[in-house]
N, C-alpha and C. Protein backbone atom coordinates (compact mmCIF):
# COMPACT_ATOMS: atom_id res chain seq x y z
N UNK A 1 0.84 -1.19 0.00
CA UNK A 1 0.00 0.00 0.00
C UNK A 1 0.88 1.24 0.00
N UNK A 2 0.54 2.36 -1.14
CA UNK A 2 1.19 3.17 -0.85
C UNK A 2 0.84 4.54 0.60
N UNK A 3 2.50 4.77 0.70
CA UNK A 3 2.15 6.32 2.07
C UNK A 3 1.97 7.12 1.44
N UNK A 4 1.84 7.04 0.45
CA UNK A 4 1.75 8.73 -0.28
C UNK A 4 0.64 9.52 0.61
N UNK A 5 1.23 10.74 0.45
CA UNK A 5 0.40 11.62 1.75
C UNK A 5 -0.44 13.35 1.23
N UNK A 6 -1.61 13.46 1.84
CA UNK A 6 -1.87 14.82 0.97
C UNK A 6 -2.45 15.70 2.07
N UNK A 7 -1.63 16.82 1.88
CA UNK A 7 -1.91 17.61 3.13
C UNK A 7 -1.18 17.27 4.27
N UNK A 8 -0.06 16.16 4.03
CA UNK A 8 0.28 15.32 5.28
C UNK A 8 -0.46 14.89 6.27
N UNK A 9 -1.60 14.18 5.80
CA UNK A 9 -2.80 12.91 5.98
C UNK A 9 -2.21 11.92 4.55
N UNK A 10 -2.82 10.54 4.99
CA UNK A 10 -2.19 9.36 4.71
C UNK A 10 -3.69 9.64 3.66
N UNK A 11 -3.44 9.47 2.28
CA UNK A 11 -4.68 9.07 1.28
C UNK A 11 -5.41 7.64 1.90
N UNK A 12 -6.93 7.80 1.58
CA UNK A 12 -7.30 6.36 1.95
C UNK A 12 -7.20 5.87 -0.05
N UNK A 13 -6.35 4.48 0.13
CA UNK A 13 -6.69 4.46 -1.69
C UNK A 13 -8.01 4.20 -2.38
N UNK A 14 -8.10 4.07 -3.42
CA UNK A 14 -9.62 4.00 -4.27
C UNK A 14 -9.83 2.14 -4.13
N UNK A 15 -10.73 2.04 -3.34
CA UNK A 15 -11.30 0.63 -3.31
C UNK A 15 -11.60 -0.25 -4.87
N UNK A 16 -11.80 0.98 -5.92
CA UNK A 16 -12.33 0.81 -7.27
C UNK A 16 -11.15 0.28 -8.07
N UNK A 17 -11.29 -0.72 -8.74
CA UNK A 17 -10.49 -1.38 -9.45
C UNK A 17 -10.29 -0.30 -10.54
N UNK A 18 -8.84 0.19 -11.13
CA UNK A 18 -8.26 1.47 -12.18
C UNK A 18 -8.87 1.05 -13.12
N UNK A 19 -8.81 -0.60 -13.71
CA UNK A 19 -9.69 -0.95 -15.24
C UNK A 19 -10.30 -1.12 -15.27
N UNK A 20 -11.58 -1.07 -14.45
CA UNK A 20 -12.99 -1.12 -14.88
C UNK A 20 -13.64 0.25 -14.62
N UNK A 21 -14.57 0.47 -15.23
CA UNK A 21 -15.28 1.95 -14.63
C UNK A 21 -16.80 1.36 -14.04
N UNK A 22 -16.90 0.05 -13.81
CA UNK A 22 -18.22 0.58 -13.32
C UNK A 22 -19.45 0.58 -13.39
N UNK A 23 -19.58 0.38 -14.93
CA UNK A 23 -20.73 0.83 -15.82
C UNK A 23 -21.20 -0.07 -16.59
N UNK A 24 -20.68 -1.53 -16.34
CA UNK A 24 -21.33 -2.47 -16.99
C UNK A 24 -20.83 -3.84 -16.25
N UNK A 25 -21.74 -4.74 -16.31
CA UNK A 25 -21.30 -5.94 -15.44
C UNK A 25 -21.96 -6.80 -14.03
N UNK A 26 -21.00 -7.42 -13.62
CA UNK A 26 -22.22 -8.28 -12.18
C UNK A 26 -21.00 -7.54 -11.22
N UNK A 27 -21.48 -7.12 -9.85
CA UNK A 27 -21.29 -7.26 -8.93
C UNK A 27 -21.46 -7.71 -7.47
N UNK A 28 -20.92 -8.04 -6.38
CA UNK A 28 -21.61 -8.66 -5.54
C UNK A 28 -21.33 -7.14 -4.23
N UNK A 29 -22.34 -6.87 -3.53
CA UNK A 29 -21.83 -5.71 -2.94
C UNK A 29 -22.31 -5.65 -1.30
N UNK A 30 -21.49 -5.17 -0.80
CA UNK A 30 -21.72 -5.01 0.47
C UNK A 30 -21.88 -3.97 1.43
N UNK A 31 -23.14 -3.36 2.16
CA UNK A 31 -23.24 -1.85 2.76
C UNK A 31 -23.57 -2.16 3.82
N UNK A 32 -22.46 -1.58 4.70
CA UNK A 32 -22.67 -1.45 6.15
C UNK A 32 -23.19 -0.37 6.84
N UNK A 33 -24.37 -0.21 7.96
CA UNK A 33 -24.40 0.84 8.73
C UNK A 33 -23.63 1.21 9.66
N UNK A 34 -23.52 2.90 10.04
CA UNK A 34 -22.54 3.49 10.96
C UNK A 34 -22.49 2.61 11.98
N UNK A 35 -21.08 2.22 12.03
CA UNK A 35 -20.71 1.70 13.39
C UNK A 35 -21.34 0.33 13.71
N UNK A 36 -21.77 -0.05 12.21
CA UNK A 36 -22.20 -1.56 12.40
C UNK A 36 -23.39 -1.62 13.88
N UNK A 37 -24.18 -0.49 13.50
CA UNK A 37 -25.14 -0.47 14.98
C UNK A 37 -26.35 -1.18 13.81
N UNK A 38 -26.84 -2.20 14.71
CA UNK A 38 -28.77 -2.87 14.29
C UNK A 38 -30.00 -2.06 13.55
N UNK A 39 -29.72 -1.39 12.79
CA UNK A 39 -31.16 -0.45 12.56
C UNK A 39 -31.69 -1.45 11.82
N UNK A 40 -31.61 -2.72 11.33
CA UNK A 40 -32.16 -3.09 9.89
C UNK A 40 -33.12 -4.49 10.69
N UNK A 41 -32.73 -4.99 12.63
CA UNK A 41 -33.92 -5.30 12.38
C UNK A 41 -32.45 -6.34 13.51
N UNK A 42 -33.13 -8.20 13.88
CA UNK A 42 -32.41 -8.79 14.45
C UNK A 42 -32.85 -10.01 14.15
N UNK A 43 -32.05 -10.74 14.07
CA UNK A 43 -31.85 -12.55 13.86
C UNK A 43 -32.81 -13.41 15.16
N UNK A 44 -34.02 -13.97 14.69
CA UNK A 44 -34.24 -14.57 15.59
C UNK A 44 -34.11 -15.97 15.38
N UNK A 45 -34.51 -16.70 16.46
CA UNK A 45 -34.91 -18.22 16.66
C UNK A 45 -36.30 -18.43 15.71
N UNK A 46 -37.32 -17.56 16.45
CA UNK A 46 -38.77 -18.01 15.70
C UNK A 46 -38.89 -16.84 15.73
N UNK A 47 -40.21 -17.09 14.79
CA UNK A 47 -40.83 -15.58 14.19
C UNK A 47 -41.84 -15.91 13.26
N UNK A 48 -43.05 -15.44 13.54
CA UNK A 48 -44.32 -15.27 12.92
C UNK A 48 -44.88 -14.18 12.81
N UNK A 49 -44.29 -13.04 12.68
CA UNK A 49 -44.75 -11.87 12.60
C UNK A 49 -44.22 -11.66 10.96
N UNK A 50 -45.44 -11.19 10.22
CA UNK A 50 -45.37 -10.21 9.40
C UNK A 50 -44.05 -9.49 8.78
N UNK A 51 -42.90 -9.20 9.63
CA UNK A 51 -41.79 -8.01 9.25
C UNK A 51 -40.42 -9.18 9.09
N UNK A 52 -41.09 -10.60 9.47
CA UNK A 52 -39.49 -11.65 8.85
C UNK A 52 -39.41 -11.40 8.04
N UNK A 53 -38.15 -11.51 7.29
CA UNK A 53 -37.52 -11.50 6.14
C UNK A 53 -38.03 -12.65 5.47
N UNK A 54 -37.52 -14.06 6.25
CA UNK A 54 -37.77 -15.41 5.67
C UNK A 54 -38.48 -16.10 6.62
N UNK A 55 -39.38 -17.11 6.08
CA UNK A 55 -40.50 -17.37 6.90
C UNK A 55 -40.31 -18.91 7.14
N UNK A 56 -39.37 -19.49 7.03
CA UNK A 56 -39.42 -20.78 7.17
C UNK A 56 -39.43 -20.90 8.96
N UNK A 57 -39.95 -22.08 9.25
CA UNK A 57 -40.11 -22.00 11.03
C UNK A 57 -38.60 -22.26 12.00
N UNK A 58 -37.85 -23.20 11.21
CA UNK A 58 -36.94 -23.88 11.51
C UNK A 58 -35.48 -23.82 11.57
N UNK A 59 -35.44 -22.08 10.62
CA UNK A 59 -33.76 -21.87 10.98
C UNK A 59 -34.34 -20.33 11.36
N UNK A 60 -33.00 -19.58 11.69
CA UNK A 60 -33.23 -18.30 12.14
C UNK A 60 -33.56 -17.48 11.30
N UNK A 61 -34.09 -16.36 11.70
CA UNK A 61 -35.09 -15.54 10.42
C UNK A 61 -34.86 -14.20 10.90
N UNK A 62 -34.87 -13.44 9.74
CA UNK A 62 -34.77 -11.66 9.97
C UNK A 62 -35.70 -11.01 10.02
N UNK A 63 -36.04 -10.29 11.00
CA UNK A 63 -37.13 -9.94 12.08
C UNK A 63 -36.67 -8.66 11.52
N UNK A 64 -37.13 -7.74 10.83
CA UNK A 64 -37.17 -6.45 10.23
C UNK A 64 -38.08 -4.98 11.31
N UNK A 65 -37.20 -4.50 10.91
CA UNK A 65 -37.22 -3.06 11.85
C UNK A 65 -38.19 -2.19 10.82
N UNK A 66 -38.96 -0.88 10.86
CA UNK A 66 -39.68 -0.19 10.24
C UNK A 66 -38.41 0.13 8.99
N UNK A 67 -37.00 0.65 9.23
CA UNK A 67 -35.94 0.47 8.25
C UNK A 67 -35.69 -0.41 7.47
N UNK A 68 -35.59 -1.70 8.35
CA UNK A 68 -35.24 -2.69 7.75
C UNK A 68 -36.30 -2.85 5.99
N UNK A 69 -37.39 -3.16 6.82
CA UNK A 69 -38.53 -3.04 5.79
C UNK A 69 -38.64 -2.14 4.72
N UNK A 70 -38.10 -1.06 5.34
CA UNK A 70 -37.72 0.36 3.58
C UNK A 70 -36.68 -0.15 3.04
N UNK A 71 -35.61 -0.37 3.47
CA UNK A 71 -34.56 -1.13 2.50
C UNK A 71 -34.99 -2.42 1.60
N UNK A 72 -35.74 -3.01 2.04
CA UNK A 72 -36.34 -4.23 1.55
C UNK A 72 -37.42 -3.97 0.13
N UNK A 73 -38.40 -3.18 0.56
CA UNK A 73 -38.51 -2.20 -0.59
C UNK A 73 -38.36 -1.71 -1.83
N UNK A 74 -37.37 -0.74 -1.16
CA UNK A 74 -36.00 0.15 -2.16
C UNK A 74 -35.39 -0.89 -2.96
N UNK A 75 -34.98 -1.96 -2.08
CA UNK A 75 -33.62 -2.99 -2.98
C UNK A 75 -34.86 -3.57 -4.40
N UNK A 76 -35.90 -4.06 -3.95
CA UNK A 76 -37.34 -4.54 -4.94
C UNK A 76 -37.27 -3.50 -5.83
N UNK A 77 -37.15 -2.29 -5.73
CA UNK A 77 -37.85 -0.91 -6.38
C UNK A 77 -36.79 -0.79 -7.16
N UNK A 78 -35.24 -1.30 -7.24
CA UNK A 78 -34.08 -0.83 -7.88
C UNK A 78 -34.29 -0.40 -9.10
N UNK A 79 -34.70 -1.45 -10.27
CA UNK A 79 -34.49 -1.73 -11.43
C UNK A 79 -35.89 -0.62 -12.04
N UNK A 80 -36.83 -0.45 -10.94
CA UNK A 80 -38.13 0.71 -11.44
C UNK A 80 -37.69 2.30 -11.52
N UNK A 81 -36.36 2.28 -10.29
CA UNK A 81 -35.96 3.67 -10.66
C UNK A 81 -34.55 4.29 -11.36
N UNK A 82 -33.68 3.09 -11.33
CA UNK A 82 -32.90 2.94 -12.38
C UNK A 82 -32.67 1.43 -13.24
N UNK A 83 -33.18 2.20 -14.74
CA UNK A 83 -33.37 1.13 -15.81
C UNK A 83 -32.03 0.59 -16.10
N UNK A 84 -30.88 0.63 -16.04
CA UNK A 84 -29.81 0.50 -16.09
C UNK A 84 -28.93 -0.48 -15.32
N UNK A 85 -29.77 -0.80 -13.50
CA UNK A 85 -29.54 -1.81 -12.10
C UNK A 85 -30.68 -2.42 -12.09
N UNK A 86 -29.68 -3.89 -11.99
CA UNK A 86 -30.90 -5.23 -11.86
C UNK A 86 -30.32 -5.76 -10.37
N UNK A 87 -31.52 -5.81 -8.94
CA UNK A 87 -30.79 -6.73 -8.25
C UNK A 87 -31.53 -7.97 -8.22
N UNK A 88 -31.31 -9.03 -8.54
CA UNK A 88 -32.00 -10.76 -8.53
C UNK A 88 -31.56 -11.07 -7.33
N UNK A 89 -30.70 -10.44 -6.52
CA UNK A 89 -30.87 -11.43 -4.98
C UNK A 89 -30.19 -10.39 -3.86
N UNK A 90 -30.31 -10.46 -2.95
CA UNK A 90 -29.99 -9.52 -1.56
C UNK A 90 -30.59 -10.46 -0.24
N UNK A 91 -29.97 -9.93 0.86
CA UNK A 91 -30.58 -10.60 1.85
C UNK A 91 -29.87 -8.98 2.55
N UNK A 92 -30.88 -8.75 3.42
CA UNK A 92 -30.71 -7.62 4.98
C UNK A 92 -30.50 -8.46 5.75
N UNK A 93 -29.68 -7.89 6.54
CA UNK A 93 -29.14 -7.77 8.18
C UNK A 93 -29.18 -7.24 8.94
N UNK A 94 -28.28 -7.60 10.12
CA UNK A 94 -29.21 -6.04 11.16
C UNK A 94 -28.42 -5.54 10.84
N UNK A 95 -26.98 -4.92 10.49
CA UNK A 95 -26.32 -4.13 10.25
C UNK A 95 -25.75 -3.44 8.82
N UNK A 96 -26.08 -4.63 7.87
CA UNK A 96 -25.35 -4.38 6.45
C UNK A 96 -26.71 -5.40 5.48
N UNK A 97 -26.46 -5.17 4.19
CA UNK A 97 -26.85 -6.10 3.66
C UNK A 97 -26.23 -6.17 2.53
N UNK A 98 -26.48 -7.27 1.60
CA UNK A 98 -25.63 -7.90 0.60
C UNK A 98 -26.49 -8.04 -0.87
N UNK A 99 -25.64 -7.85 -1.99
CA UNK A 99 -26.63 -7.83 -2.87
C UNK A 99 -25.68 -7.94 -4.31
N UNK A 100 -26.47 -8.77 -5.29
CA UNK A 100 -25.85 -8.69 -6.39
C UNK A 100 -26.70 -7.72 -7.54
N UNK A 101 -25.65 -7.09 -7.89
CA UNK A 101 -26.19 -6.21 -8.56
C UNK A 101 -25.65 -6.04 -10.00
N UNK A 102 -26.69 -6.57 -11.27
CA UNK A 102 -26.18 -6.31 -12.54
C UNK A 102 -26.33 -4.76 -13.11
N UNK A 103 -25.41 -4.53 -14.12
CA UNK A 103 -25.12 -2.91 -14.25
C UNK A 103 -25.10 -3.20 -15.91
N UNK A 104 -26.27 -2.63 -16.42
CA UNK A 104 -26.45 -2.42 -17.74
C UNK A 104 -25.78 -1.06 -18.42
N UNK A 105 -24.92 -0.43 -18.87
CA UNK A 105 -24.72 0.92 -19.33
C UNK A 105 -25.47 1.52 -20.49
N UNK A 106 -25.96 0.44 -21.07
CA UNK A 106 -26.58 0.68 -22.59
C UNK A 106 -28.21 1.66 -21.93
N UNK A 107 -28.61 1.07 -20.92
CA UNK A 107 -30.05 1.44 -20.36
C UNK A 107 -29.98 3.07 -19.62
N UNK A 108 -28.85 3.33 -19.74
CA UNK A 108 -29.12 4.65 -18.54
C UNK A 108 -29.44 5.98 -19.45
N UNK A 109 -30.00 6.22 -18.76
CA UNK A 109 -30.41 7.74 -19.25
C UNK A 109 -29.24 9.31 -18.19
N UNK A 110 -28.86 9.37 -18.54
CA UNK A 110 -28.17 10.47 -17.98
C UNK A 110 -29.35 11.97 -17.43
N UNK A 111 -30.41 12.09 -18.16
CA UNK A 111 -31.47 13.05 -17.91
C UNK A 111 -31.82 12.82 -16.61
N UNK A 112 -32.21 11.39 -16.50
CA UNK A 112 -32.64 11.07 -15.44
C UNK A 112 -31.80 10.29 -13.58
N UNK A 113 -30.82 10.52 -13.74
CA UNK A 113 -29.58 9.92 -12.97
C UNK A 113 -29.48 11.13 -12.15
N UNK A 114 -30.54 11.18 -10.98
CA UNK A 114 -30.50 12.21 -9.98
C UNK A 114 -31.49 11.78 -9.09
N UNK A 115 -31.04 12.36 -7.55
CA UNK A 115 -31.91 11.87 -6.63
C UNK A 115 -33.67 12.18 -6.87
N UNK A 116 -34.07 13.31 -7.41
CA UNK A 116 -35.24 13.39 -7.60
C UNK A 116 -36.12 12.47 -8.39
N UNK A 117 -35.06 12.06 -9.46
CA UNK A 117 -35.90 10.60 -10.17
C UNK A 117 -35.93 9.24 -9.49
N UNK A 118 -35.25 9.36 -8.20
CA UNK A 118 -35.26 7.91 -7.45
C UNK A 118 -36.00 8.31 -6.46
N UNK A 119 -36.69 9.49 -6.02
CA UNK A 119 -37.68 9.35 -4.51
C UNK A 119 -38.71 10.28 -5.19
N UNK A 120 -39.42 10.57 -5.66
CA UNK A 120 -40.65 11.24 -5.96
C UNK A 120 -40.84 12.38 -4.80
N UNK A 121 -40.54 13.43 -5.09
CA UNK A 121 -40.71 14.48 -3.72
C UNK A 121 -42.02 15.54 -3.88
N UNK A 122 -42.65 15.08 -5.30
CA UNK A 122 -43.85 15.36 -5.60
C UNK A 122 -44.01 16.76 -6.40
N UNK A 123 -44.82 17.16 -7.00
CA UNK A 123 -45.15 17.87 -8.18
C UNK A 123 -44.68 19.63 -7.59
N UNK A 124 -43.49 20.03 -8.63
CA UNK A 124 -43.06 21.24 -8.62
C UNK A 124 -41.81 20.70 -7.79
N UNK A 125 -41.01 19.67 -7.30
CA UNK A 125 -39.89 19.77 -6.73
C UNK A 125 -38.92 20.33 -7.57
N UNK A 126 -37.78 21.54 -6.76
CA UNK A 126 -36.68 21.55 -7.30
C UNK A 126 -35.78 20.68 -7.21
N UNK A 127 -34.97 20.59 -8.11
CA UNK A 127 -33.84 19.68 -8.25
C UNK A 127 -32.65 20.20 -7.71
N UNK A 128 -32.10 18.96 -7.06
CA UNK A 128 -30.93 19.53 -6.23
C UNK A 128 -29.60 19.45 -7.16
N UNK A 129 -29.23 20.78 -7.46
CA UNK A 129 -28.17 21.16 -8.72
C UNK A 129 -26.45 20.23 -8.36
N UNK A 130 -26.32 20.64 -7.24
CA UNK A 130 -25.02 19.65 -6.67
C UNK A 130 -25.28 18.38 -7.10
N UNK A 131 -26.30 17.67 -6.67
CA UNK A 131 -26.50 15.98 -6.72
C UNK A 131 -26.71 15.70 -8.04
N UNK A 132 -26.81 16.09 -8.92
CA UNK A 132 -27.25 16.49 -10.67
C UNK A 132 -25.70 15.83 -11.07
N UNK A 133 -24.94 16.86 -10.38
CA UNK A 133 -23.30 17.10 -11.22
C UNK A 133 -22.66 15.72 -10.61
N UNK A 134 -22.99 15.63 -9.24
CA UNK A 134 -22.05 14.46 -8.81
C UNK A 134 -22.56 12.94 -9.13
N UNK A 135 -23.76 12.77 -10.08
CA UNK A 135 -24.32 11.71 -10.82
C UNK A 135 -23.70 11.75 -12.09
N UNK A 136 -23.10 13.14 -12.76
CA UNK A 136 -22.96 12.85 -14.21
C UNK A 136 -21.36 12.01 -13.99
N UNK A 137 -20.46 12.36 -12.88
CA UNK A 137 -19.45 12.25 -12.79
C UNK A 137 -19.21 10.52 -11.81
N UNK A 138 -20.39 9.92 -11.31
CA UNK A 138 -20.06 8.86 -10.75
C UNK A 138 -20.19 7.66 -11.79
N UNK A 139 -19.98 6.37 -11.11
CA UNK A 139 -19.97 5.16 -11.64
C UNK A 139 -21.90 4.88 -12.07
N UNK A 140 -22.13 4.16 -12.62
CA UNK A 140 -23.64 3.93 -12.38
C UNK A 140 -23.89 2.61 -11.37
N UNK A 141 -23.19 1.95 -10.75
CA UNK A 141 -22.97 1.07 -9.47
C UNK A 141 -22.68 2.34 -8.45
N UNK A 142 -21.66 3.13 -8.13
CA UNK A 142 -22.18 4.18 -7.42
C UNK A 142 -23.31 4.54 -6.86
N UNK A 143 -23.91 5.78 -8.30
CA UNK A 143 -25.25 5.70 -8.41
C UNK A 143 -26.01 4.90 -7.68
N UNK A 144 -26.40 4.04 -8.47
CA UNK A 144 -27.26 3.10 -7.69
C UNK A 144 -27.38 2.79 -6.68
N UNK A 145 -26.00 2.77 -5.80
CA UNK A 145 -25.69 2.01 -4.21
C UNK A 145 -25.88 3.70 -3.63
N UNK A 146 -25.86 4.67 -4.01
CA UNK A 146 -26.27 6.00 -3.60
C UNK A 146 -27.22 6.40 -3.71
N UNK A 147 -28.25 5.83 -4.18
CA UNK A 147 -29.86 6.19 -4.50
C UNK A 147 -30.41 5.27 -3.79
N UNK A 148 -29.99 3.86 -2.93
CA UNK A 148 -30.47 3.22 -2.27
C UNK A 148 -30.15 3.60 -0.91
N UNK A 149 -29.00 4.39 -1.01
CA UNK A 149 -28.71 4.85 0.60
C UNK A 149 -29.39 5.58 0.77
N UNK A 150 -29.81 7.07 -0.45
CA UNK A 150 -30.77 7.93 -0.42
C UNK A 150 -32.18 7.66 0.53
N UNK A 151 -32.69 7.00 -0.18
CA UNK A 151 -34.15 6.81 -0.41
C UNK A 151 -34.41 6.06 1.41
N UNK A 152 -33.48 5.18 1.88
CA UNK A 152 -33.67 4.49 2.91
C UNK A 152 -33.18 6.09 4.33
N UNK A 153 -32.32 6.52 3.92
CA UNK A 153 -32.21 7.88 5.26
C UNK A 153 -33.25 8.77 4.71
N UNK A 154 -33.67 8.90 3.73
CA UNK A 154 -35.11 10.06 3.37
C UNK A 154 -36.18 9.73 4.09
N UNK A 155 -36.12 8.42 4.23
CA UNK A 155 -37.60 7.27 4.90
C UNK A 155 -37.13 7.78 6.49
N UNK A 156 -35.89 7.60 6.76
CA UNK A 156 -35.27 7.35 8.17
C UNK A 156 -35.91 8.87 9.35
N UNK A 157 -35.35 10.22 8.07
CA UNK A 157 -35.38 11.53 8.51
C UNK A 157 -36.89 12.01 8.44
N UNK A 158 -37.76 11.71 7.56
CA UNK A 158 -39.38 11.40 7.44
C UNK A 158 -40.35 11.57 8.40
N UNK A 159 -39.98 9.97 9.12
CA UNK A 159 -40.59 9.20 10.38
C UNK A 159 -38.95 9.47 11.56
N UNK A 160 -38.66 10.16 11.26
CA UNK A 160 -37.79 10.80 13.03
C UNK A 160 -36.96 9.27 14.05
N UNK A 161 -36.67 8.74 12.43
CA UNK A 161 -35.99 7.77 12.95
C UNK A 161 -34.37 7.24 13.12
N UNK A 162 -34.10 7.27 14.07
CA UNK A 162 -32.29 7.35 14.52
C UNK A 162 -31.46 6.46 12.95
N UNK A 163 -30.64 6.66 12.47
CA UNK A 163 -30.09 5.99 11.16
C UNK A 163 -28.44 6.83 10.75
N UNK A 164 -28.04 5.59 10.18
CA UNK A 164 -26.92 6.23 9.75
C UNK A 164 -26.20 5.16 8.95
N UNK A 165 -25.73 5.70 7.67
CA UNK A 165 -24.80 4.82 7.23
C UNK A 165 -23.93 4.97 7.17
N UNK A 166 -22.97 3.96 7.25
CA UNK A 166 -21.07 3.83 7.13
C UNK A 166 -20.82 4.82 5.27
N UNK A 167 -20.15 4.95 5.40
CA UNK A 167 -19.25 5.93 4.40
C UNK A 167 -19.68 5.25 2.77
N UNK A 168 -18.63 4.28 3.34
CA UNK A 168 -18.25 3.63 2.12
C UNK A 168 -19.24 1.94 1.89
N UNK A 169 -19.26 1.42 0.84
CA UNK A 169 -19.84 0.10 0.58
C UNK A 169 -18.16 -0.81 0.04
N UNK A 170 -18.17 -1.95 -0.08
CA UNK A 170 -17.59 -2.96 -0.23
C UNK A 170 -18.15 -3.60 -2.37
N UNK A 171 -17.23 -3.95 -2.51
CA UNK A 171 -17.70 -4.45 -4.19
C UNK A 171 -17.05 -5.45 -4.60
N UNK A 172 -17.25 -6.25 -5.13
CA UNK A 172 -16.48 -7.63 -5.63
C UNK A 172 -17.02 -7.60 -7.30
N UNK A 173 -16.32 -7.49 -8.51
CA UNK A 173 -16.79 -8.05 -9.50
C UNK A 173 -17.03 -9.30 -9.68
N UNK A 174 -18.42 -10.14 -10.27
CA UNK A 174 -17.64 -11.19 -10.39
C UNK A 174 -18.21 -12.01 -11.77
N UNK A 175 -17.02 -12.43 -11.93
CA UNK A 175 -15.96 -12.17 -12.75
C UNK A 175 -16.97 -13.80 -13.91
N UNK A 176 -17.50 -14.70 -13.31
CA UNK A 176 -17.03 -16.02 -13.79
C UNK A 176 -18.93 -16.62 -12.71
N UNK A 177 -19.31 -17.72 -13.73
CA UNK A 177 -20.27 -18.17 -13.13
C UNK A 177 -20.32 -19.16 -11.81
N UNK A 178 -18.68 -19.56 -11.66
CA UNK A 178 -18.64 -20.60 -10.48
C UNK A 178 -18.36 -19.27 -9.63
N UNK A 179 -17.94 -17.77 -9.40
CA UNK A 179 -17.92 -17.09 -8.34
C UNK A 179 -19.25 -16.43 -8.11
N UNK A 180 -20.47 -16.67 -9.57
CA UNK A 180 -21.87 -16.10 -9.14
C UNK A 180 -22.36 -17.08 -8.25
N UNK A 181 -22.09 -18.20 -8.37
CA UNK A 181 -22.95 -19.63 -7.40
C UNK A 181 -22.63 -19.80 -5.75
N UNK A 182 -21.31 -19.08 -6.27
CA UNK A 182 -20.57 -18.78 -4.46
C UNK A 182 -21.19 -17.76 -3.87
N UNK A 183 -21.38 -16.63 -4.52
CA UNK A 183 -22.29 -15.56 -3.89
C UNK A 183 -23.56 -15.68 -3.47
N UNK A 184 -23.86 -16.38 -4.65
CA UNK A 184 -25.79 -16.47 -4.41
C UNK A 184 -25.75 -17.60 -3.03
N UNK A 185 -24.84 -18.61 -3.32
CA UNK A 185 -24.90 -18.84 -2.25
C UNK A 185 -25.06 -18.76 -0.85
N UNK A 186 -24.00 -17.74 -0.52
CA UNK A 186 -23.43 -17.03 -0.06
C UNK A 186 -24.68 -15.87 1.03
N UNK A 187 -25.29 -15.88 -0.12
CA UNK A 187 -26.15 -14.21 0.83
C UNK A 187 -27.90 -15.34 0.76
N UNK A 188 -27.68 -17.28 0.52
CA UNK A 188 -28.94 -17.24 0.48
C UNK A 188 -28.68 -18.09 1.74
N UNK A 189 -28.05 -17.84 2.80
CA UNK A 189 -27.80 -18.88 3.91
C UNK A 189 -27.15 -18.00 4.39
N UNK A 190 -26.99 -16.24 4.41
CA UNK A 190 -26.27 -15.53 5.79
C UNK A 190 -27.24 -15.38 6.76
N UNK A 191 -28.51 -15.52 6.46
CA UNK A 191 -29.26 -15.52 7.70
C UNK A 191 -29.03 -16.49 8.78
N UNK A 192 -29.09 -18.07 8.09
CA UNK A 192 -28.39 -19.11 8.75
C UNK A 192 -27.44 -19.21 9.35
N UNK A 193 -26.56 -17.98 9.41
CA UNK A 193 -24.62 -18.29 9.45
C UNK A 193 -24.71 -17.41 10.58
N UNK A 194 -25.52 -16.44 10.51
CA UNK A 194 -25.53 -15.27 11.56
C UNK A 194 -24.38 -15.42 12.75
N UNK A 195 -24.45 -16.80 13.67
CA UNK A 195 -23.58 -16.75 14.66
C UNK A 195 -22.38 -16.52 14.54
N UNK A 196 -21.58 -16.97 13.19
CA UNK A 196 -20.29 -16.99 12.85
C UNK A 196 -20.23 -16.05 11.64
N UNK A 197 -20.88 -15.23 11.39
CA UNK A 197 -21.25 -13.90 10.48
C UNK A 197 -19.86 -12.62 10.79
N UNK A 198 -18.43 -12.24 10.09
CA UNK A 198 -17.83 -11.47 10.65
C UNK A 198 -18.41 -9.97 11.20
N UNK A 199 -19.61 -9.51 10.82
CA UNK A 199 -20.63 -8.41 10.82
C UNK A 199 -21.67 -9.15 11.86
N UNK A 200 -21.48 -9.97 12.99
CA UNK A 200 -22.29 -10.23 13.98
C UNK A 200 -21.50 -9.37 15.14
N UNK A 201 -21.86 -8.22 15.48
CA UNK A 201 -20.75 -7.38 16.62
C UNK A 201 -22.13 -6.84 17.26
């Protein structure tokens, strides 16, 4: 890793792979909340309420928070508010959740690649001119993982509810269909794994 230093602060480096941009492809991705604190809900034993995630009786199940449930949502709603992001699988946690996300570039509309086209703020909204510019200039995986953070703290600040997300998200391309089978795998049994989950804190 390089020290290179700016301002004499240590750079954090770009998590983003230099040869890819971004803009087309599978990824598998990972978003944590601040401080890895529970807003998204908690792992139980049993659960027959309405707000599980998964309803089977017999392994542990995600017991969803009023958040939890907007993320759940939002992640469903992806591909309705950008034509461009497909997610076919995700699972929430109480702290992070996981998700594969395909990235079409051919589908995007640049007109529309702004927070106002991903939350409806209703007839006569202005558009927020900053968030405009910093969409023309991001990834459209960005994007996307930024319009889902959006939309879930818009819900959060709404209903006067405590929330926060970690900075940054986590990304894996992948690459090859035996590393899609590991993933899907992967996020369709983290509910199951929970005890030995490195994001169980």
């Amino acid at each position: 890793m390089s020290n290179e230093k700016y301002h004499n602060k240590y750079r954090i480096p770009s998590a983003r792979a230099k040869w890819h941009d971004y803009n087309g492809g599978a990824y598998f991705i990972t978003v944590c909340t601040k401080n890895h604190e529970h807003f998204f809900g908690e792992i139980v034993s049993h659960c027959r309420d309405v707000t599980c995630y998964i309803s089977t009786d017999d392994e542990p199940q995600m017991q969803l928070t009023l958040i939890g449930q907007c993320l759940v949502e939002t992640l469903h709603a992806t591909s309705l508010h950008n034509k461009y992001a497909e997610i076919p699988l995700f699972v929430v946690m109480p702290n992070h959740f996981h998700a594969i996300v395909f990235i079409d570039g051919k589908h995007d509309n640049p007109q529309c690649r702004d927070v106002t086209c991903y939350v409806s703020t209703g007839a006569g909204a202005i558009k927020n001119e900053k968030m405009v510019k910093v969409a023309k200039h991001q990834s459209l995986l960005s994007w996307t993982i930024r319009s889902i953070k959006f939309a879930v703290t818009k819900f959060a600040n709404e209903n006067n509810i405590e929330f926060a997300w970690q900075t940054r998200f986590h990304d894996q391309i992948i690459r090859n269909q035996n590393m899609m089978n590991n993933v899907a795998e992967y996020i369709e049994n983290n509910v199951a794994r929970w005890d030995i989950d490195c994001f169980n804190m």
